[in-house]
PDB file of N, CA and C in Angstrom:
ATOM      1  N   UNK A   1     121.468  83.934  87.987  1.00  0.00           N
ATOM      2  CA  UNK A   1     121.672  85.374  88.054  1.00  0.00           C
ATOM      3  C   UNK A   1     120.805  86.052  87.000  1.00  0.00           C
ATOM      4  N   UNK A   2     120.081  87.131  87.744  1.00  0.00           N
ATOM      5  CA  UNK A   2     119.177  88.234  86.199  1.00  0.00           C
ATOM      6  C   UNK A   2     119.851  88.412  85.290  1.00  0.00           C
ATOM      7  N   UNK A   3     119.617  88.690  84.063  1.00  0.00           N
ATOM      8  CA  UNK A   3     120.008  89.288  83.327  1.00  0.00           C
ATOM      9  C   UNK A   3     120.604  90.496  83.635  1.00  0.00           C
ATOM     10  N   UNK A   4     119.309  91.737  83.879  1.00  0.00           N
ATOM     11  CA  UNK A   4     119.346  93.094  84.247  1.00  0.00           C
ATOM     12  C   UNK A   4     118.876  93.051  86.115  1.00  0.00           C
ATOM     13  N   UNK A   5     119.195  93.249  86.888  1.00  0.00           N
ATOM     14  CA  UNK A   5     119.180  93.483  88.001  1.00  0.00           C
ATOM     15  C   UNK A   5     118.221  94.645  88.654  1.00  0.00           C
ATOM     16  N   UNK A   6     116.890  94.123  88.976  1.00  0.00           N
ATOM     17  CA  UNK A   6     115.759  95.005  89.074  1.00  0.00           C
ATOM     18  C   UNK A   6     115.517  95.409  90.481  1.00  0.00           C
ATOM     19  N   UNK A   7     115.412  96.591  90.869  1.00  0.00           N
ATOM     20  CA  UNK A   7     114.862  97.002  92.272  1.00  0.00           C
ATOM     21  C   UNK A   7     113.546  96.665  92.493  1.00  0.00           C
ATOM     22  N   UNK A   8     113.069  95.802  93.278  1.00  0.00           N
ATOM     23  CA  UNK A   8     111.333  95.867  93.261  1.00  0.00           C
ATOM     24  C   UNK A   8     110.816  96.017  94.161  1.00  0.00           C
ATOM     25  N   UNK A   9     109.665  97.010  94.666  1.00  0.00           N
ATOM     26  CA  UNK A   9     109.291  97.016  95.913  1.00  0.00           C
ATOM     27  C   UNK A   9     108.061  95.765  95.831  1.00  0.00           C
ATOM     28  N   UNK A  10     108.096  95.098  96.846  1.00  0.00           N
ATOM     29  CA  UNK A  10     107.538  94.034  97.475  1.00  0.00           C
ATOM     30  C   UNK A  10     106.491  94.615  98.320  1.00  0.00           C
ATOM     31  N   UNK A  11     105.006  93.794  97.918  1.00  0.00           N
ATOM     32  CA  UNK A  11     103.514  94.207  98.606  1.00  0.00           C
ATOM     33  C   UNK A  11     102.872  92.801  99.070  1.00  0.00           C
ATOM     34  N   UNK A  12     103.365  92.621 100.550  1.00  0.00           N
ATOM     35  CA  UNK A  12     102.931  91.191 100.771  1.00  0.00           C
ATOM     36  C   UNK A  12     102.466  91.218 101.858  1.00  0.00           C
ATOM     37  N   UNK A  13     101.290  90.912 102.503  1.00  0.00           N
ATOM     38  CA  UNK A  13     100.788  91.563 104.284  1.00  0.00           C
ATOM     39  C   UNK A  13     101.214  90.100 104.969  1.00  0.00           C
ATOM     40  N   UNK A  14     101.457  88.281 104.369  1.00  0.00           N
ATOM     41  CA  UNK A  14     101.744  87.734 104.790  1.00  0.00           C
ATOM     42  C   UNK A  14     103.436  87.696 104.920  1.00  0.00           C
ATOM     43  N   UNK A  15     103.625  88.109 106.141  1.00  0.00           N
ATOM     44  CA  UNK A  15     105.108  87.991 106.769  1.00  0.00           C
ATOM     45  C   UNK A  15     106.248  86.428 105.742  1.00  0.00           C
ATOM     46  N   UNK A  16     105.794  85.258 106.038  1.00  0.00           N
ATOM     47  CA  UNK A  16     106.482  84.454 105.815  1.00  0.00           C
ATOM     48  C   UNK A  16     106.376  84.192 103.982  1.00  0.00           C
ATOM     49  N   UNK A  17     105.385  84.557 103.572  1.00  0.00           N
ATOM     50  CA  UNK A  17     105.148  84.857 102.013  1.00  0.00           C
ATOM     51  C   UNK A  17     106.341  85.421 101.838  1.00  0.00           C
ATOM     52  N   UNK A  18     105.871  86.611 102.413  1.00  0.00           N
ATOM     53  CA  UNK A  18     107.079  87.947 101.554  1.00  0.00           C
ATOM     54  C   UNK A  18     108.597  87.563 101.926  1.00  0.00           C
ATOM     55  N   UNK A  19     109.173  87.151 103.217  1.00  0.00           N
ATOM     56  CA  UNK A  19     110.494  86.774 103.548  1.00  0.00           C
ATOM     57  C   UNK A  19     110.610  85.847 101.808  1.00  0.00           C
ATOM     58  N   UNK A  20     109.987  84.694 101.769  1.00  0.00           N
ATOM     59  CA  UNK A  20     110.319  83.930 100.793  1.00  0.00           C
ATOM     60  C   UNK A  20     110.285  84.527  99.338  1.00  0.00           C
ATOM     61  N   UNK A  21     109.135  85.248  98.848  1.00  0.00           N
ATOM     62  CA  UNK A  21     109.452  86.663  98.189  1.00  0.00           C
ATOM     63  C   UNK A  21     110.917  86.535  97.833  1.00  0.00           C
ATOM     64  N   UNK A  22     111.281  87.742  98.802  1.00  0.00           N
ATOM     65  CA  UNK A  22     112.755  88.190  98.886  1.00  0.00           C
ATOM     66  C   UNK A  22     113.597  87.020  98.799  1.00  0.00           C
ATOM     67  N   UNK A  23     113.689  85.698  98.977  1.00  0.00           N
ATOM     68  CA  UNK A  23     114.812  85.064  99.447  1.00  0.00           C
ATOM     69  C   UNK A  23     114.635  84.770  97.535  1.00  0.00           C
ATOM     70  N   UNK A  24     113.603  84.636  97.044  1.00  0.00           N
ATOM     71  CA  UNK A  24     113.349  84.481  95.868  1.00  0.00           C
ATOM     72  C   UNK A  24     114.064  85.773  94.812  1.00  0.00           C
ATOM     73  N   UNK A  25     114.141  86.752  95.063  1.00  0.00           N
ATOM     74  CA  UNK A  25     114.268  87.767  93.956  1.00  0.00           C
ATOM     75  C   UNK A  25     115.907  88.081  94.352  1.00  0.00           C
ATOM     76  N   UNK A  26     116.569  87.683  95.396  1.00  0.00           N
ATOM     77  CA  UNK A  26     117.558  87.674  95.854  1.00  0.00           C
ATOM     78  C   UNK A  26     118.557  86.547  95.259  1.00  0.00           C
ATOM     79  N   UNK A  27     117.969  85.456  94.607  1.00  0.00           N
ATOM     80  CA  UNK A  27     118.222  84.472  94.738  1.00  0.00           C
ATOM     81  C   UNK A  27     118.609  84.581  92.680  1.00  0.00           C
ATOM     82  N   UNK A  28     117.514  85.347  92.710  1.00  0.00           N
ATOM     83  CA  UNK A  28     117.396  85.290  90.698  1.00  0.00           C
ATOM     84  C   UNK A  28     118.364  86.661  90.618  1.00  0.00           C
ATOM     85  N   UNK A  29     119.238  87.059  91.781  1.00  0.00           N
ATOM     86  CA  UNK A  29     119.335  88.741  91.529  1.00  0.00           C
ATOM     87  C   UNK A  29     119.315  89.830  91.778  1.00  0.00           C
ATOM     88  N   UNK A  30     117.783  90.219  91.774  1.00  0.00           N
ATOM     89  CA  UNK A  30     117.336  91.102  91.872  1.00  0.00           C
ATOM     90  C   UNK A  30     117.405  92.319  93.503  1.00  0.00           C
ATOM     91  N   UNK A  31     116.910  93.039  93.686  1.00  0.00           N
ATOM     92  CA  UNK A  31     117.038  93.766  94.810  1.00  0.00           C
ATOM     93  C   UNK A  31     115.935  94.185  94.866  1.00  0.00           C
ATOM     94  N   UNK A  32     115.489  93.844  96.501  1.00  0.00           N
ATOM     95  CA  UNK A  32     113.958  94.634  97.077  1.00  0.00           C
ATOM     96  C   UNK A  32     114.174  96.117  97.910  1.00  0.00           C
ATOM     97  N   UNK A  33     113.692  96.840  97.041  1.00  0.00           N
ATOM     98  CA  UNK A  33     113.759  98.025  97.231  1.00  0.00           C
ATOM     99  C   UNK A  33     112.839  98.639  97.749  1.00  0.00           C
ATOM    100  N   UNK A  34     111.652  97.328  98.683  1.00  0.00           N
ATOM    101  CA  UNK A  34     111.000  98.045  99.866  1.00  0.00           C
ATOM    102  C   UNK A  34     109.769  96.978  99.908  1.00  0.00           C
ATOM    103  N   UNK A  35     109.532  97.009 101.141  1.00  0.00           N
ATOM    104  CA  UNK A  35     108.426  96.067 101.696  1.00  0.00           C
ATOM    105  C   UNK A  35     107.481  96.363 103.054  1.00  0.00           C
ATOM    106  N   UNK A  36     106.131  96.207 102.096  1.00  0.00           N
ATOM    107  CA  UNK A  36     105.016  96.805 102.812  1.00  0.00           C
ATOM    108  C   UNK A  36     104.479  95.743 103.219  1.00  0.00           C
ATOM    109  N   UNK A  37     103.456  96.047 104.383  1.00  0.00           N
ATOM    110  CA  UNK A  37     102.435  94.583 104.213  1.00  0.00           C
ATOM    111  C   UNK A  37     100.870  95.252 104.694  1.00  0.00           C
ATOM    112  N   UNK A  38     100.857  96.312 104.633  1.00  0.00           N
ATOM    113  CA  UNK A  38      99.622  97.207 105.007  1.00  0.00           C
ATOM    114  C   UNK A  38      99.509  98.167 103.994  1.00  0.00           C
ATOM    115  N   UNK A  39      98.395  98.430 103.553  1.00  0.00           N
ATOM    116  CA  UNK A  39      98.158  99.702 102.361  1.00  0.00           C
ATOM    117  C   UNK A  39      98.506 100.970 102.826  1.00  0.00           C
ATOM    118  N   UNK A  40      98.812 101.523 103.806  1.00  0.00           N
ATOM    119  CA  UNK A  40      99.406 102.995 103.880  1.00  0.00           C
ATOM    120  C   UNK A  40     100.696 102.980 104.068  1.00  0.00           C
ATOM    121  N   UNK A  41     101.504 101.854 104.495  1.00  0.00           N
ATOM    122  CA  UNK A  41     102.804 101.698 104.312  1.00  0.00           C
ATOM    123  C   UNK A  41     103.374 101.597 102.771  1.00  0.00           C
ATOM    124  N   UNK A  42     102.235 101.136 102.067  1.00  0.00           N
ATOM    125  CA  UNK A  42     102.792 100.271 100.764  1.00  0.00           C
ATOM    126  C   UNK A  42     102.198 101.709  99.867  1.00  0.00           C
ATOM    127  N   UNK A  43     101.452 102.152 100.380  1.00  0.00           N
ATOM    128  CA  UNK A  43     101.267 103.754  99.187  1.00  0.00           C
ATOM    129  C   UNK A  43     102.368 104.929  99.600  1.00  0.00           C
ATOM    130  N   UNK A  44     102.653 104.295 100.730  1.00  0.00           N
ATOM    131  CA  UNK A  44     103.998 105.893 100.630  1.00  0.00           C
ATOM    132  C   UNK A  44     105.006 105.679  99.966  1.00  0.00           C
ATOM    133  N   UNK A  45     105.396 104.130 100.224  1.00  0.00           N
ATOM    134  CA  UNK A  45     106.311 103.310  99.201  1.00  0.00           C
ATOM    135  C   UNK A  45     106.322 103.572  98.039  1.00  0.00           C
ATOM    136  N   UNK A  46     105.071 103.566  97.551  1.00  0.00           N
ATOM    137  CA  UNK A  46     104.560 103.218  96.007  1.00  0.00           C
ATOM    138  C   UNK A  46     104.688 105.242  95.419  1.00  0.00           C
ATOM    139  N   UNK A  47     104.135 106.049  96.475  1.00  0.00           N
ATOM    140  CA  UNK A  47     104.463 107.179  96.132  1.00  0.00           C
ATOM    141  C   UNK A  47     105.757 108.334  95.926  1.00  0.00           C
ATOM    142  N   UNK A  48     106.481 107.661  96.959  1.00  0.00           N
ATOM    143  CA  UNK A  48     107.961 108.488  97.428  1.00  0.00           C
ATOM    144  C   UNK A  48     109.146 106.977  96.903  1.00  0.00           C
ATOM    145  N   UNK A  49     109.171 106.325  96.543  1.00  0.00           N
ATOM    146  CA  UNK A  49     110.324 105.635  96.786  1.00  0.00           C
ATOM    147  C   UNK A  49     110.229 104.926  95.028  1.00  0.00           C
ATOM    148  N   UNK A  50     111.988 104.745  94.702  1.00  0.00           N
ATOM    149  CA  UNK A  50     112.724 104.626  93.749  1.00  0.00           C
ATOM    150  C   UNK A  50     112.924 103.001  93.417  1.00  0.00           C
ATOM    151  N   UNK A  51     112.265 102.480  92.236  1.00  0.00           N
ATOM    152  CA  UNK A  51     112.397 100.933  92.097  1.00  0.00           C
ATOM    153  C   UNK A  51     111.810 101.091  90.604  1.00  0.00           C
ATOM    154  N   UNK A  52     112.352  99.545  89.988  1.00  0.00           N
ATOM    155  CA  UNK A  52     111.890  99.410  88.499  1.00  0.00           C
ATOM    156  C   UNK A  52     110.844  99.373  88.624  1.00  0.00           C
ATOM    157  N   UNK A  53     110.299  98.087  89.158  1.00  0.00           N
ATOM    158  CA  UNK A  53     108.807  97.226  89.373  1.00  0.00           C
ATOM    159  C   UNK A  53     108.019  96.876  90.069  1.00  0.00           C
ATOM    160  N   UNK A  54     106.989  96.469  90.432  1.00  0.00           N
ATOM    161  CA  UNK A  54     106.373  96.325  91.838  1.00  0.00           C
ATOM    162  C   UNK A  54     105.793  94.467  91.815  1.00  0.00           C
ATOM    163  N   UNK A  55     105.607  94.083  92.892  1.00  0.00           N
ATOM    164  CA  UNK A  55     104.708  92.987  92.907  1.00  0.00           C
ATOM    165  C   UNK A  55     103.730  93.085  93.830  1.00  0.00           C
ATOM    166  N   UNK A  56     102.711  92.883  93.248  1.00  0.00           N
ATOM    167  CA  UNK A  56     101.247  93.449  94.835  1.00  0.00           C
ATOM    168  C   UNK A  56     100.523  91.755  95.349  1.00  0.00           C
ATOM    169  N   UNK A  57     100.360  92.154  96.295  1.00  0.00           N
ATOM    170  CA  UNK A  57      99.463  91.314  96.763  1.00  0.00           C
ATOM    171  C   UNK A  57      98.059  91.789  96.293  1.00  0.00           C
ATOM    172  N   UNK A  58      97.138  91.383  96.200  1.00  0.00           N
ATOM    173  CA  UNK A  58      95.842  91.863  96.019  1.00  0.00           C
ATOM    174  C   UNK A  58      95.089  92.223  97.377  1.00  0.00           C
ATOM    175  N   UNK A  59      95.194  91.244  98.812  1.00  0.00           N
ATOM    176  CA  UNK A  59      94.203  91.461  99.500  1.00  0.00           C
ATOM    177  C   UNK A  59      95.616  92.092 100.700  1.00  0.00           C
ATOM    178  N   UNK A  60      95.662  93.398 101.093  1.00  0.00           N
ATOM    179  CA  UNK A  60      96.248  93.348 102.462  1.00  0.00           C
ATOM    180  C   UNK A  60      95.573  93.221 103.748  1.00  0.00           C
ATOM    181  N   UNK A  61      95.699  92.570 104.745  1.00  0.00           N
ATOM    182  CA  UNK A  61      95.122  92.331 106.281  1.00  0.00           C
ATOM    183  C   UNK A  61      93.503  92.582 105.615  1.00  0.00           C
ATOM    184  N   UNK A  62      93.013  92.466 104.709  1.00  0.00           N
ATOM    185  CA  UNK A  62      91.464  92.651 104.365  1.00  0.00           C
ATOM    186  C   UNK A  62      91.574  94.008 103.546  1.00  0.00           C
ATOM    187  N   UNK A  63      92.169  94.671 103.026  1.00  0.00           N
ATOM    188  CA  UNK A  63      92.172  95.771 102.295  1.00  0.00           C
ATOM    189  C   UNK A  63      92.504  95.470 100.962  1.00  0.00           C
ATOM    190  N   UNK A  64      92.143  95.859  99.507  1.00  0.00           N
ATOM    191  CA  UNK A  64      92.431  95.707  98.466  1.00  0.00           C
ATOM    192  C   UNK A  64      93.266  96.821  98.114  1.00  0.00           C
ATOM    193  N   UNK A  65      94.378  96.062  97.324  1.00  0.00           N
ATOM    194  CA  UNK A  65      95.905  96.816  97.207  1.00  0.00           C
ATOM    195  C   UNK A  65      95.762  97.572  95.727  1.00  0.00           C
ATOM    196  N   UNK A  66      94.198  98.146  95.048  1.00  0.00           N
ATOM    197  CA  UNK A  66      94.489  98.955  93.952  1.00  0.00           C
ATOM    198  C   UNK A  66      94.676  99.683  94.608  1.00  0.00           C
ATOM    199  N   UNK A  67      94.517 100.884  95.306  1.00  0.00           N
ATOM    200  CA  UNK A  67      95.008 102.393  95.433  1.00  0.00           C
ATOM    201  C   UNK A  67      96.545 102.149  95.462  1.00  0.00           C
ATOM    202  N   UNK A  68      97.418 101.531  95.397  1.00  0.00           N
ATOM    203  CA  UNK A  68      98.574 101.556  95.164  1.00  0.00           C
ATOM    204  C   UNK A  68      99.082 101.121  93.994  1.00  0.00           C
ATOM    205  N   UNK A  69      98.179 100.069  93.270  1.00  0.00           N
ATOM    206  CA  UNK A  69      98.190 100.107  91.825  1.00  0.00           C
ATOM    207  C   UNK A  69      97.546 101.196  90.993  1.00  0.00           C
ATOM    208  N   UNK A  70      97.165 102.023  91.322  1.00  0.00           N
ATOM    209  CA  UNK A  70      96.877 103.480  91.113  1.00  0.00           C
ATOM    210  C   UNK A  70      97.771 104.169  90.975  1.00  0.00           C
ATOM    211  N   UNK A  71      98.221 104.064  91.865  1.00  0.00           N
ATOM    212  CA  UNK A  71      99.169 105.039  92.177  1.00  0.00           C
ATOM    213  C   UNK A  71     100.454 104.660  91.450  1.00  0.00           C
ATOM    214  N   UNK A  72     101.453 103.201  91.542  1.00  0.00           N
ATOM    215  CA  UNK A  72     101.873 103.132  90.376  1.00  0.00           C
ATOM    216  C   UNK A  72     101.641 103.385  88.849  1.00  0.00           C
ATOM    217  N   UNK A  73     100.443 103.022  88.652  1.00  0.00           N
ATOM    218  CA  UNK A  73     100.058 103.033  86.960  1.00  0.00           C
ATOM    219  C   UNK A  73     100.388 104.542  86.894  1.00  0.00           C
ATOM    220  N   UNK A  74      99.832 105.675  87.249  1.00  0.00           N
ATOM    221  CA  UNK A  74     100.151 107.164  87.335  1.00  0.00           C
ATOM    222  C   UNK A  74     101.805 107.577  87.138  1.00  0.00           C
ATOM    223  N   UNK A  75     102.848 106.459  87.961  1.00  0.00           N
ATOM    224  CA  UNK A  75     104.419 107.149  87.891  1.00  0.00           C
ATOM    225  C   UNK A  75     104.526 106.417  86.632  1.00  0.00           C
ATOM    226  N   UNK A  76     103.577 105.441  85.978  1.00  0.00           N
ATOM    227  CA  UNK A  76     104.358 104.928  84.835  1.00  0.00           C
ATOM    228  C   UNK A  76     105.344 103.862  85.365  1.00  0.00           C
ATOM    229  N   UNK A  77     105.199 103.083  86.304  1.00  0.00           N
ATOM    230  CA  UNK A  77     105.971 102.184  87.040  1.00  0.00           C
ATOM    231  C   UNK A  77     105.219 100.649  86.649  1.00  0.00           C
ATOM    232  N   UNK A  78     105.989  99.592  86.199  1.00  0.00           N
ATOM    233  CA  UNK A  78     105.173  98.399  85.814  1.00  0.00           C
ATOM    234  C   UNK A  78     105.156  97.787  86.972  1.00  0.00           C
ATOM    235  N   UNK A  79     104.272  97.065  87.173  1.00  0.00           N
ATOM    236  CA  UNK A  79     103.803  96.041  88.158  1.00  0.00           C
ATOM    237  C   UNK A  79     103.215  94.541  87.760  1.00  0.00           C
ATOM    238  N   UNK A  80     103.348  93.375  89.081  1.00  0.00           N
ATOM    239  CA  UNK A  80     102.479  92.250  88.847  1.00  0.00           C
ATOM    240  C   UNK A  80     101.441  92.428  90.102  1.00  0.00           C
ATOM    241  N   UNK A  81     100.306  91.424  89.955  1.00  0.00           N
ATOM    242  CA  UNK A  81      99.688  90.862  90.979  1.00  0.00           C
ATOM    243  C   UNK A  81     100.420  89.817  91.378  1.00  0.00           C
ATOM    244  N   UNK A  82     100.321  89.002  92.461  1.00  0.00           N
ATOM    245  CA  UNK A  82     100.966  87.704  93.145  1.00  0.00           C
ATOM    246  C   UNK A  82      99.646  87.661  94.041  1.00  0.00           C
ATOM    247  N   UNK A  83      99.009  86.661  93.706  1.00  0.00           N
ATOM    248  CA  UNK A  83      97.496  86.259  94.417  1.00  0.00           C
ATOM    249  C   UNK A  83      97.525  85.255  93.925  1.00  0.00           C
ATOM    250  N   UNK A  84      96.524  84.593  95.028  1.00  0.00           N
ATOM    251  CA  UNK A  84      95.974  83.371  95.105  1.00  0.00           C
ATOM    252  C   UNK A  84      94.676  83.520  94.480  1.00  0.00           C
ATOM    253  N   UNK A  85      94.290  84.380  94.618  1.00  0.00           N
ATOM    254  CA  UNK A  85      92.848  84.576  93.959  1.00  0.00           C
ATOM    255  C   UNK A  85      92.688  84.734  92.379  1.00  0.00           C
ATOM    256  N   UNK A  86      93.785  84.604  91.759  1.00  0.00           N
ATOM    257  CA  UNK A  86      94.300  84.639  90.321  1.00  0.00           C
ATOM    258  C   UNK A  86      93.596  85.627  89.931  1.00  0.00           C
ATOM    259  N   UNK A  87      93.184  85.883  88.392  1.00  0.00           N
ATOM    260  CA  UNK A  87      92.701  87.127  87.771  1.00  0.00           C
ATOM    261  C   UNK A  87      91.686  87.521  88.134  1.00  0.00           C
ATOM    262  N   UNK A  88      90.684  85.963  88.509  1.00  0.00           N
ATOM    263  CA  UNK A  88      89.137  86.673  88.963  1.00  0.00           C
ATOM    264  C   UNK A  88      89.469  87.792  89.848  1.00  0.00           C
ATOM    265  N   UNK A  89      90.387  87.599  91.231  1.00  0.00           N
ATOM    266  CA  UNK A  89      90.085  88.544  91.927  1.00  0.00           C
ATOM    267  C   UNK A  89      90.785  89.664  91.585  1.00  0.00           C
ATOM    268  N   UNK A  90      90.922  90.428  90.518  1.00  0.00           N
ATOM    269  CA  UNK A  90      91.641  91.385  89.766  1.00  0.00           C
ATOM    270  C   UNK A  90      90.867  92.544  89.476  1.00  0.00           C
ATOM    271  N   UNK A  91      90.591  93.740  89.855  1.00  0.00           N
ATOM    272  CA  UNK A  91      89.984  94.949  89.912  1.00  0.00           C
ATOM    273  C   UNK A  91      89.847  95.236  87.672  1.00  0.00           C
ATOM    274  N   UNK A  92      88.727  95.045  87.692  1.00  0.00           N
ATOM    275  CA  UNK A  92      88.323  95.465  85.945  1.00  0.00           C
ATOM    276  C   UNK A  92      89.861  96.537  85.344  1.00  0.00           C
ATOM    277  N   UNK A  93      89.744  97.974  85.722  1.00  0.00           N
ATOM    278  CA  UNK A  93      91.197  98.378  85.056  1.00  0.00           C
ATOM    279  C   UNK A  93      92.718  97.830  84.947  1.00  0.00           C
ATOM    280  N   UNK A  94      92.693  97.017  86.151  1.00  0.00           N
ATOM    281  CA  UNK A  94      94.337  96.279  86.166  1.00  0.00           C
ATOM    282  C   UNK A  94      94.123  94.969  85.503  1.00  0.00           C
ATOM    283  N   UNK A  95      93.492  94.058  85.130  1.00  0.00           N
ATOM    284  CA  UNK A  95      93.205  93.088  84.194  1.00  0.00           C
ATOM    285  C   UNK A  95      94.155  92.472  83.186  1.00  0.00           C
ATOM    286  N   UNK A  96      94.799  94.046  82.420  1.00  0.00           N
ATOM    287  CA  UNK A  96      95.858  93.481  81.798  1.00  0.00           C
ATOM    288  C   UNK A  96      97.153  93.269  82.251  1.00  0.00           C
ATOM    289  N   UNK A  97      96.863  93.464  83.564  1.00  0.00           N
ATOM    290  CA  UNK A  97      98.414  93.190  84.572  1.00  0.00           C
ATOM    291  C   UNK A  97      98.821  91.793  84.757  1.00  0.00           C
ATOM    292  N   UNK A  98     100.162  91.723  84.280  1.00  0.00           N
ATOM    293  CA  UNK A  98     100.407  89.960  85.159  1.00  0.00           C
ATOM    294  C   UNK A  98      99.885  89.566  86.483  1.00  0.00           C
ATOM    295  N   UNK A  99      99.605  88.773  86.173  1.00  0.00           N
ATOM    296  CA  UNK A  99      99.459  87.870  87.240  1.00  0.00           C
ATOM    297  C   UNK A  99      99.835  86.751  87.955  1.00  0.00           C
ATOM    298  N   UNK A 100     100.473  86.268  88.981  1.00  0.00           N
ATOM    299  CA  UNK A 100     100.922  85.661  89.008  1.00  0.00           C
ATOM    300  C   UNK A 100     100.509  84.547  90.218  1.00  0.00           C
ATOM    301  N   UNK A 101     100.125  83.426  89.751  1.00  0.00           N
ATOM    302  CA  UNK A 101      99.289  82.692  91.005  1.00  0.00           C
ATOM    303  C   UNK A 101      99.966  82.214  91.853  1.00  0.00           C
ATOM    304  N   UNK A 102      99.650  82.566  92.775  1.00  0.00           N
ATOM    305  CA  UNK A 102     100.128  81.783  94.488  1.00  0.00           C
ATOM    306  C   UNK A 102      99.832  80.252  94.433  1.00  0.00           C
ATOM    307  N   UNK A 103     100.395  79.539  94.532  1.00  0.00           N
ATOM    308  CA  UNK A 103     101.804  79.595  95.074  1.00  0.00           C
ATOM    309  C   UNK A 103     102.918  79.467  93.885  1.00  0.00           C
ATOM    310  N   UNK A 104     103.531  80.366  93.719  1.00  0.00           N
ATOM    311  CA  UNK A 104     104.778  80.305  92.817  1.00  0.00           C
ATOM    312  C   UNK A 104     106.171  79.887  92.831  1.00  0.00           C
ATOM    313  N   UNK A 105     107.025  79.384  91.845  1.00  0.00           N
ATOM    314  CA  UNK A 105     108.185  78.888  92.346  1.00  0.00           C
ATOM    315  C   UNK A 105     109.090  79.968  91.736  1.00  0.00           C
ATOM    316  N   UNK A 106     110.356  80.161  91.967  1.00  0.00           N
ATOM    317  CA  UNK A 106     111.274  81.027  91.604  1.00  0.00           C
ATOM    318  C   UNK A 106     111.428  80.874  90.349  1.00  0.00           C
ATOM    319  N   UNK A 107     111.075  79.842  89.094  1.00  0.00           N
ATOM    320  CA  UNK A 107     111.301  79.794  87.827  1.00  0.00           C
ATOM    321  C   UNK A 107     109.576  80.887  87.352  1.00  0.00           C
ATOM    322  N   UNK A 108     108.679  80.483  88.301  1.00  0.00           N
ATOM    323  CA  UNK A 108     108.080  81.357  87.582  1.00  0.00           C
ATOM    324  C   UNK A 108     107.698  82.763  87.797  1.00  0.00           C
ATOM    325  N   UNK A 109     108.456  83.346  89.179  1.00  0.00           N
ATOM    326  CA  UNK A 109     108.685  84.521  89.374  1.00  0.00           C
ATOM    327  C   UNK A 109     109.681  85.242  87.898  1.00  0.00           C
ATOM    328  N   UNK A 110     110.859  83.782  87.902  1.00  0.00           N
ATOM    329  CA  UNK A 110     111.378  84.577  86.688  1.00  0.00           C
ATOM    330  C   UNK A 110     111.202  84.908  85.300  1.00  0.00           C
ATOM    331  N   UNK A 111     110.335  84.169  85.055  1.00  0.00           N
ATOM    332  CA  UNK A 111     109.755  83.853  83.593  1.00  0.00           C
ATOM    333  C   UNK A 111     108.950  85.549  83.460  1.00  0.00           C
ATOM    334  N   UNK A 112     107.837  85.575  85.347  1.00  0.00           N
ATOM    335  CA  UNK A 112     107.038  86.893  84.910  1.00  0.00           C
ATOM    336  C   UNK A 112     107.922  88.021  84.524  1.00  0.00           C
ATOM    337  N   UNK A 113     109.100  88.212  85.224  1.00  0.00           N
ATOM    338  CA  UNK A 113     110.147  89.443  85.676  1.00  0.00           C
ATOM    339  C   UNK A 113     110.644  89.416  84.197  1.00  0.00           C
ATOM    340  N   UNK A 114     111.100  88.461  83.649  1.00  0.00           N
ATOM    341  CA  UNK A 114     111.500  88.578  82.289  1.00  0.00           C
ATOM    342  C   UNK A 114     110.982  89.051  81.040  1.00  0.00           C
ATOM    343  N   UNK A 115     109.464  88.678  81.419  1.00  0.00           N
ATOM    344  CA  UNK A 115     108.344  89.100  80.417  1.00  0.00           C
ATOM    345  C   UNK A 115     107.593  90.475  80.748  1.00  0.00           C
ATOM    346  N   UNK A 116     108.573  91.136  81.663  1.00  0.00           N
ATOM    347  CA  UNK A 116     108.104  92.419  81.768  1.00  0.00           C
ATOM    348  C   UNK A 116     109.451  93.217  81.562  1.00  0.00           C
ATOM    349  N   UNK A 117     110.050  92.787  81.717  1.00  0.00           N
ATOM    350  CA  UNK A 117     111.635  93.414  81.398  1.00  0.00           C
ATOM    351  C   UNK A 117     112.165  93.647  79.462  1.00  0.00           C
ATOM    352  N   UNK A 118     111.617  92.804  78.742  1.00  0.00           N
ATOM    353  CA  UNK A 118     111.830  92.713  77.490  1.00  0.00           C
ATOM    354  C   UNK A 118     111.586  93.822  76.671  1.00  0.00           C
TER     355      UNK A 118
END
C-alpha cells in the first residue's frame, strides 16, 4: 500500500502496456486519474483534468509526447518518462525528468513515485 495515495494520469499509446500500468499503480495504491494513448487525447487530459502526477510515454502511435510535457511543466504538475528509449530519447528541456526504463517492475515504479513524492 502507498504511503500517500496519488492520482496519476497515465500516457501510454500501447494498450496492453498501459492496462499493466494501471494494474501496477492500483496494486501500490495509487489511482489513475486518466488514460490517453494518442497526443490530443492526452493534452486535453494534461490541460483540463485534476491529478498529482503524470507518467508519459515518449513516442505515441509515432508522435512525441513533449507538447504534453509542456503543458504539464506550465500547471506546475510533476511528471516521469516510462520509455524504452531511456534518456537518450528525452527532448534536451525535460532531461531532468525521471525516467523510467521499459520494461519496469512495480518495485521500480515505486521507488520512482516515491522519489517524487518526498
Amino acid at each position: 500500500m502507498a504511503e500517500r495515495r496519488l492520482r496519476i494520469l497515465v500516457i501510454e499509446d500501447e494498450m496492453l502496456v498501459a492496462m499493466n500500468i494501471e494494474d501496477m499503480l492500483l496494486e501500490l495504491g495509487h489511482e489513475v486519474a486518466g488514460l490517453a494513448g494518442r497526443l490530443e487525447h492526452a493534452l486535453a487530459l494534461a490541460r483540463d483534468s485534476a491529478f498529482d502526477l503524470a507518467m508519459l510515454d515518449v513516442n505515441l502511435a509515432g508522435e512525441p509526447s513533449f507538447p504534453v510535457a509542456q503543458v504539464l511543466a506550465e500547471r506546475g504538475i510533476p511528471f516521469l518518462f516510462a520509455t524504452g528509449y531511456g534518456t537518450k530519447g528525452i527532448s534536451e528541456p525535460y532531461r531532468d525528468r525521471p525516467v523510467l526504463q521499459k520494461p519496469f517492475r512495480a518495485t521500480d515504479l515505486s521507488d520512482i513515485l516515491r522519489s517524487m513524492t518526498v
